[in-house]
Each structure stands twice: as structure tokens, then as C-alpha cells.
Protein backbone atom coordinates (compact mmCIF):
# COMPACT_ATOMS: atom_id res chain seq x y z
CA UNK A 1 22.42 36.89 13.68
CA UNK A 2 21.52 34.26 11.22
CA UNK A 3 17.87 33.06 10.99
CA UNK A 4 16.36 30.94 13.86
CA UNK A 5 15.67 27.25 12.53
CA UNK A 6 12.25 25.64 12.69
CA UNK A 7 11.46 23.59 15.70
CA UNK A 8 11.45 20.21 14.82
CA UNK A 9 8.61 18.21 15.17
CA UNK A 10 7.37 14.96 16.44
CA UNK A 11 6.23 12.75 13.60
CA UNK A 12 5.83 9.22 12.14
CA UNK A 13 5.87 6.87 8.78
CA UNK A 14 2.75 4.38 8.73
CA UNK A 15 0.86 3.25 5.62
CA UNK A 16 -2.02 5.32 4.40
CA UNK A 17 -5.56 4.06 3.75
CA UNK A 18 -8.39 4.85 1.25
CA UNK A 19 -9.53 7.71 3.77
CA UNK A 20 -6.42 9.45 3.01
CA UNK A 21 -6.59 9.71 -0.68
CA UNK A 22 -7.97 13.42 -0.80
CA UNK A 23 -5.31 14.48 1.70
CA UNK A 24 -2.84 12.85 -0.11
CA UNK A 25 -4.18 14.73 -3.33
CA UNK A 26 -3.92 18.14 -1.66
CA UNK A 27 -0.56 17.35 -0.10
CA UNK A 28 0.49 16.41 -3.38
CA UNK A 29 -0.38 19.68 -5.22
CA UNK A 30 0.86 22.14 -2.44
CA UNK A 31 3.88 20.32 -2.72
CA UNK A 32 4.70 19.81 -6.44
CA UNK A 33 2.97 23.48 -6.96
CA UNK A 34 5.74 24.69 -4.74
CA UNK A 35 8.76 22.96 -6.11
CA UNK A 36 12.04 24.77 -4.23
CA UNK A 37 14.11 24.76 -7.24
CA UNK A 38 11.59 25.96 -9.58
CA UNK A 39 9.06 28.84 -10.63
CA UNK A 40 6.23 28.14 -12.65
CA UNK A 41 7.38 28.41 -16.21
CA UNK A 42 10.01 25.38 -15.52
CA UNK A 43 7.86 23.87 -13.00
CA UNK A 44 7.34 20.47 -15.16
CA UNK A 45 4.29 19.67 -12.69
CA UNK A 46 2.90 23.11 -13.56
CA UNK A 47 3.14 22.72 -17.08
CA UNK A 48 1.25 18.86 -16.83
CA UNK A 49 -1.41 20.57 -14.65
CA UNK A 50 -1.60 23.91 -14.32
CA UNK A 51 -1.57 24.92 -10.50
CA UNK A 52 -3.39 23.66 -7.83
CA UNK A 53 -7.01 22.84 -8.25
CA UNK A 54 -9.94 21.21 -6.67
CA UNK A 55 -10.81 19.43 -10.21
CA UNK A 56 -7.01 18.02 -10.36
CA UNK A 57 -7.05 16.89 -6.90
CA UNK A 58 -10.81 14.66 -7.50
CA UNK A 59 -9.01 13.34 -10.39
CA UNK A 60 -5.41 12.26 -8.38
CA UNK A 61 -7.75 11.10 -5.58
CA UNK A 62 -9.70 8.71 -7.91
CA UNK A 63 -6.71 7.58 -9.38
CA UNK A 64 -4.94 6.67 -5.71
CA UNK A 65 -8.36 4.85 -4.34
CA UNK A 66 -8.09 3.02 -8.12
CA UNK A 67 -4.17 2.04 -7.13
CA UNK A 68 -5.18 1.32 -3.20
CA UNK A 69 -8.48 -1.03 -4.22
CA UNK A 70 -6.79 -2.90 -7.27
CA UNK A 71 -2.93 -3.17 -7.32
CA UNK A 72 -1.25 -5.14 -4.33
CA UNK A 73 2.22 -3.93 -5.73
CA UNK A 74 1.38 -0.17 -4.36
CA UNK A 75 2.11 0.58 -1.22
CA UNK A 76 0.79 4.11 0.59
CA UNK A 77 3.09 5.53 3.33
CA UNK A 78 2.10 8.98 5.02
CA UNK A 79 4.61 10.95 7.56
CA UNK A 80 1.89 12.61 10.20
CA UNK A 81 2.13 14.88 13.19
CA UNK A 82 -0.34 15.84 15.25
CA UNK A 83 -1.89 19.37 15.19
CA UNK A 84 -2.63 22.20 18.22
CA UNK A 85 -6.12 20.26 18.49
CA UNK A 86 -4.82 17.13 18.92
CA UNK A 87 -5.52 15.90 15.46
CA UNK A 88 -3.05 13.61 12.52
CA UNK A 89 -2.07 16.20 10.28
CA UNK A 90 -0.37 15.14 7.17
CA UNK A 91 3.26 16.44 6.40
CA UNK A 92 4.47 14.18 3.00
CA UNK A 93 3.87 10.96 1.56
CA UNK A 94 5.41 8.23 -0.59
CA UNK A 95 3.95 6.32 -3.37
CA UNK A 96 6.29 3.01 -3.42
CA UNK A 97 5.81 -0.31 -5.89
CA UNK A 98 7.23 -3.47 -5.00
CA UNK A 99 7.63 -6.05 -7.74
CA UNK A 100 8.72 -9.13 -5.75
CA UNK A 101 8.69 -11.25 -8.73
CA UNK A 102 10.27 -10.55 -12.54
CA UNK A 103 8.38 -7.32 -14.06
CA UNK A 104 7.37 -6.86 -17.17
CA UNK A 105 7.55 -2.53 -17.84
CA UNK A 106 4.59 -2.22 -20.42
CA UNK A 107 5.25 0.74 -23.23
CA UNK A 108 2.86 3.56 -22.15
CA UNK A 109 -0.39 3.71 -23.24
CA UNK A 110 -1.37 7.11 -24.62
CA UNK A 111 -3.74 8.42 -21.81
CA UNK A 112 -7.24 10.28 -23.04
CA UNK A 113 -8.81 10.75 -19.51
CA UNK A 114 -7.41 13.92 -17.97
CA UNK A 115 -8.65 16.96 -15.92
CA UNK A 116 -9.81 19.44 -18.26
CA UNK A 117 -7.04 22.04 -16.80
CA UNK A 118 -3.97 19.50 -18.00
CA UNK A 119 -1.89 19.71 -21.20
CA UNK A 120 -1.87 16.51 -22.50
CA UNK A 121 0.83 16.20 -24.72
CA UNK A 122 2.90 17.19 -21.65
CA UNK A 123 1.81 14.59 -19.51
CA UNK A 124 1.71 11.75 -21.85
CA UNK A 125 5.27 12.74 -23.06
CA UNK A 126 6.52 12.94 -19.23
CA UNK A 127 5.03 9.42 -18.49
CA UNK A 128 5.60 7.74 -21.75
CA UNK A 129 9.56 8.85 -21.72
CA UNK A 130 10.08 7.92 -18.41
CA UNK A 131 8.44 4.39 -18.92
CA UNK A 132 10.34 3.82 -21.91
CA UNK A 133 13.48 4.22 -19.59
CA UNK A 134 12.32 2.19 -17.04
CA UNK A 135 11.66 -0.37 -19.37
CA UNK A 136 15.14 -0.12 -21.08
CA UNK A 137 17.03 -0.68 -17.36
CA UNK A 138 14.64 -2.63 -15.03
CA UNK A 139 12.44 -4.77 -17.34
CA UNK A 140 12.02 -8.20 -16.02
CA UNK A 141 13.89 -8.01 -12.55
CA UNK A 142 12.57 -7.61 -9.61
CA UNK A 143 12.96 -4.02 -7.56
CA UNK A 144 11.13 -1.10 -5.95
CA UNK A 145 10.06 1.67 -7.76
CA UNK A 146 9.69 4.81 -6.34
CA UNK A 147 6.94 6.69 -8.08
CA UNK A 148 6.04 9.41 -5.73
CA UNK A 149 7.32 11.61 -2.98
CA UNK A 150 6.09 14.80 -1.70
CA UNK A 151 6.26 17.04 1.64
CA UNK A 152 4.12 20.14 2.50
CA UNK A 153 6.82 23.51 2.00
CA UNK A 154 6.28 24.30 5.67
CA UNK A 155 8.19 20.76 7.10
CA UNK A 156 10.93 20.90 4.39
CA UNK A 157 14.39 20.63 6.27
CA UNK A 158 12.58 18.46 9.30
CA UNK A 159 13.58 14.80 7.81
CA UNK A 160 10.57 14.18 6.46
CA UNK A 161 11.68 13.51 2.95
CA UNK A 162 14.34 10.71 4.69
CA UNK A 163 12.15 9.04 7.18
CA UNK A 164 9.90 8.18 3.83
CA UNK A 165 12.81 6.99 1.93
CA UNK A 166 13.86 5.23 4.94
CA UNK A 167 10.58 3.44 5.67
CA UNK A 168 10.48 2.60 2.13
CA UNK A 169 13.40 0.87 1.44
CA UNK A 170 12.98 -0.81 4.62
CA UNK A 171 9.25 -2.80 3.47
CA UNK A 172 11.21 -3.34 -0.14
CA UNK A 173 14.31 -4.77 1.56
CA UNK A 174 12.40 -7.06 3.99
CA UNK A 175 10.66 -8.23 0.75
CA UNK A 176 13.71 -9.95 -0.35
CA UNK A 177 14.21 -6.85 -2.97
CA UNK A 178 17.59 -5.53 -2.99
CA UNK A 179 16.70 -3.43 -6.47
CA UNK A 180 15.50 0.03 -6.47
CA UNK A 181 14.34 2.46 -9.14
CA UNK A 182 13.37 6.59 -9.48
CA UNK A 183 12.86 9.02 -11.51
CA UNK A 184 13.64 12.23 -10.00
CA UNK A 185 12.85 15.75 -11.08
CA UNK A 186 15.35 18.59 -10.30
CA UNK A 187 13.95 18.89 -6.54
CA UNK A 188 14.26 15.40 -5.52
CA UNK A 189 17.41 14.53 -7.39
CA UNK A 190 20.02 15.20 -4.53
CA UNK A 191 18.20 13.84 -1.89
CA UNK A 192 17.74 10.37 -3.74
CA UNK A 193 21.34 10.34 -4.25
CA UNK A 194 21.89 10.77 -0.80
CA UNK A 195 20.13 7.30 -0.25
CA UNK A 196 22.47 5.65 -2.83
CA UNK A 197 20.11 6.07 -5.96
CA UNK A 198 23.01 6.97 -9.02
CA UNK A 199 21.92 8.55 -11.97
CA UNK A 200 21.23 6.26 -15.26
CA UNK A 201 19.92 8.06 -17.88
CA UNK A 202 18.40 11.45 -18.36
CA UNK A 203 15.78 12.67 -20.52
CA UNK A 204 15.23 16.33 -21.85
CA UNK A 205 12.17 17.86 -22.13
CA UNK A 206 11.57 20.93 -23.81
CA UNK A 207 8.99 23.13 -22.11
CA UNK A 208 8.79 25.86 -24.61
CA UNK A 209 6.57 23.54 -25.99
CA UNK A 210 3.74 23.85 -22.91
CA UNK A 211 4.06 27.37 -22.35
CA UNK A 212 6.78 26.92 -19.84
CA UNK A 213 11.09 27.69 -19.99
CA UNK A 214 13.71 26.12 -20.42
CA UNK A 215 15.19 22.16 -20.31
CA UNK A 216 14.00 19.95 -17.77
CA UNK A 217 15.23 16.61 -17.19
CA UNK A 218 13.60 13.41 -15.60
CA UNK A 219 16.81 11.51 -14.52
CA UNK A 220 16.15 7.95 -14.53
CA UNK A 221 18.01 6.56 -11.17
CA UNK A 222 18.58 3.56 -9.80
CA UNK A 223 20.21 1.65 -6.76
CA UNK A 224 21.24 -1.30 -6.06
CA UNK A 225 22.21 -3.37 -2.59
């Protein structure tokens, strides 16, 4: 007999607030830490920020209360559930940015404030590559960008990963935007192409060069209603 399939569980999309930023942090790092299609030497997260950490997770929740407090164009969605108590229990969230008028992509500024755990070169050449392909494809329109999606290992295969997307597009598309733009990493890849997102341009990086293995590629993707 084959294996039994999870139950599937009750959940919903709503946005997230300020008091969520730690859980989103933690969420975050379980999630990217345990990437299906990767191990940690070609783990590209792994490589920016070593594994999971209390001091990386202070620094990612600063960074979403900065986001939540000061930029109207990012929007927070969580998927809960509730727990055995009774209690909203996290399962995945989505970090979307709606640009509902013409946006100018900036070049990436060379970032000096980091955890103390993160190789920098790594994660200034992950975000300045994938900005510069942004730029190249999407500067001065109007669209949704995609920036972040994540769900805890244990509610993989329960929709969670869709219902996200879905709600997304959905606060995007009754913005007027009919423009969308990701970049994916090997584990998100299919699913975005599943929602339409094509691939535009890809861009190698060599991990040898943070202690890691092997190619991988950010694959700038984009769709388009």
C-alpha cells in the first residue's frame, strides 16, 4: 500500500500585521532552510545566511516592520489555521508589491548592514543580479512583483502555496494591474508557472564561491493578463 496522504486542513489568506513580523521571520527560515529540491551546499538561502538563527530572524523581522510602517506598495498576506488549542497558527506567507503607477527599478545599492552570520558578497550578488533583471524587463510599467513566498515543510502539498498566489493576484488584478513579475528559485519555479508566470531570463550563480555546490539560477519570470 502506498503512503496515506496528509489530512487536509482548514485554512485562510488575510493580510498580516506588524504583530506578525517575528512569525513571519521564523516561518520564513524553516521554510527556505528546508528547501525540497535542495541540501545545504546548493541551498542559495543557506549560502546568503547560513541556517536558521534567532539573530537572522531579529534582523528579517526589523526589515518587514521597516516595509509594513513605510512602503504602501507592500502588501503582507499570511495563510493560518487554527491549532489543537484553538489558536491562529501560521502555515506560509506572501510578500507581494503593487506598483499601480509607472515604476522606476533603482540599480541595487550595495548593502553593508547584515547579520553577522551572512556572506555578503552572496547576498548582495543575489539581490543586485536579480534587480538588474527586473530593471531590464519591467522598468517603468506598472505590475506586481512577487518578492516572497514561503510555507512551513509540514503543509506542503495542502494548497497553501496556491491559495497565496491566488489571493495575490486577486488584490493586484482588482488594482487595475494586469502585469506580474518573480523571481523564482529552483523550488518555486514550477509552481509559478503553473499560475501563468513564463520564464524571461535566468541568471547563474556560482556557489563554489560561498562554500556551497554547484549552479543555481534565479529565473526572472513574468506574466502577463
Amino acid at each position: 500500500m502506498g503512503a496515506i496522504p496528509p489530512a487536509r486542513v482548514d485554512f485562510k489568506v488575510i493580510p498580516a500585521t506588524e504583530e506578525d513580523c517575528m512569525t513571519l521571520a521564523q516561518t520564513q527560515a524553516i521554510a527556505y532552510d528546508n528547501a525540497k529540491k535542495d541540501t545545504p551546499e546548493t541551498n542559495i538561502y543557506q549560502r546568503m545566511f547560513g541556517s536558521y538563527s534567532d539573530e537572522v530572524n531579529a534582523f528579517r523581522e526589523q526589515g518587514f516592520v521597516n516595509k509594513m510602517q513605510q512602503d504602501p506598495t507592500a502588501h503582507f498576506f499570511k495563510a493560518v489555521t487554527q491549532d489543537t488549542n484553538g489558536q491562529e497558527k501560521m502555515m506560509g506567507w506572501t510578500l507581494w508589491y503593487y506598483f499601480t503607477e509607472p515604476k522606476i527599478v533603482e540599480h541595487f545599492k550595495i548593502e553593508t548592514q547584515w547579520p553577522s552570520t551572512a556572506n555578503v558578497d552572496c547576498a548582495n550578488e543575489f539581490i543586485g543580479e536579480s534587480t538588474l533583471v527586473r530593471a531590464k524587463y519591467m522598468n517603468g510599467k506598472r505590475f506586481g512583483w512577487l518578492q516572497t513566498l514561503c510555507v512551513l515543510p509540514e503543509y506542503c502539498g495542502q494548497g497553501v502555496g496556491s491559495a497565496l498566489l491566488r489571493y495575490g493576484f486577486s488584490v493586484g488584478r482588482g488594482l487595475g494591474l494586469k502585469d506580474f513579475w518573480v523571481e523564482a528559485t529552483r523550488d518555486g519555479h514550477d509552481l509559478y508557472e503553473r499560475f501563468g508566470f513564463r520564464d524571461v531570463e535566468a541568471t547563474p550563480m556560482a556557489l563554489h564561491k560561498y562554500g556551497g555546490k554547484g549552479t543555481a539560477y534565479i529565473w526572472g519570470m513574468r506574466c502577463t493578463d
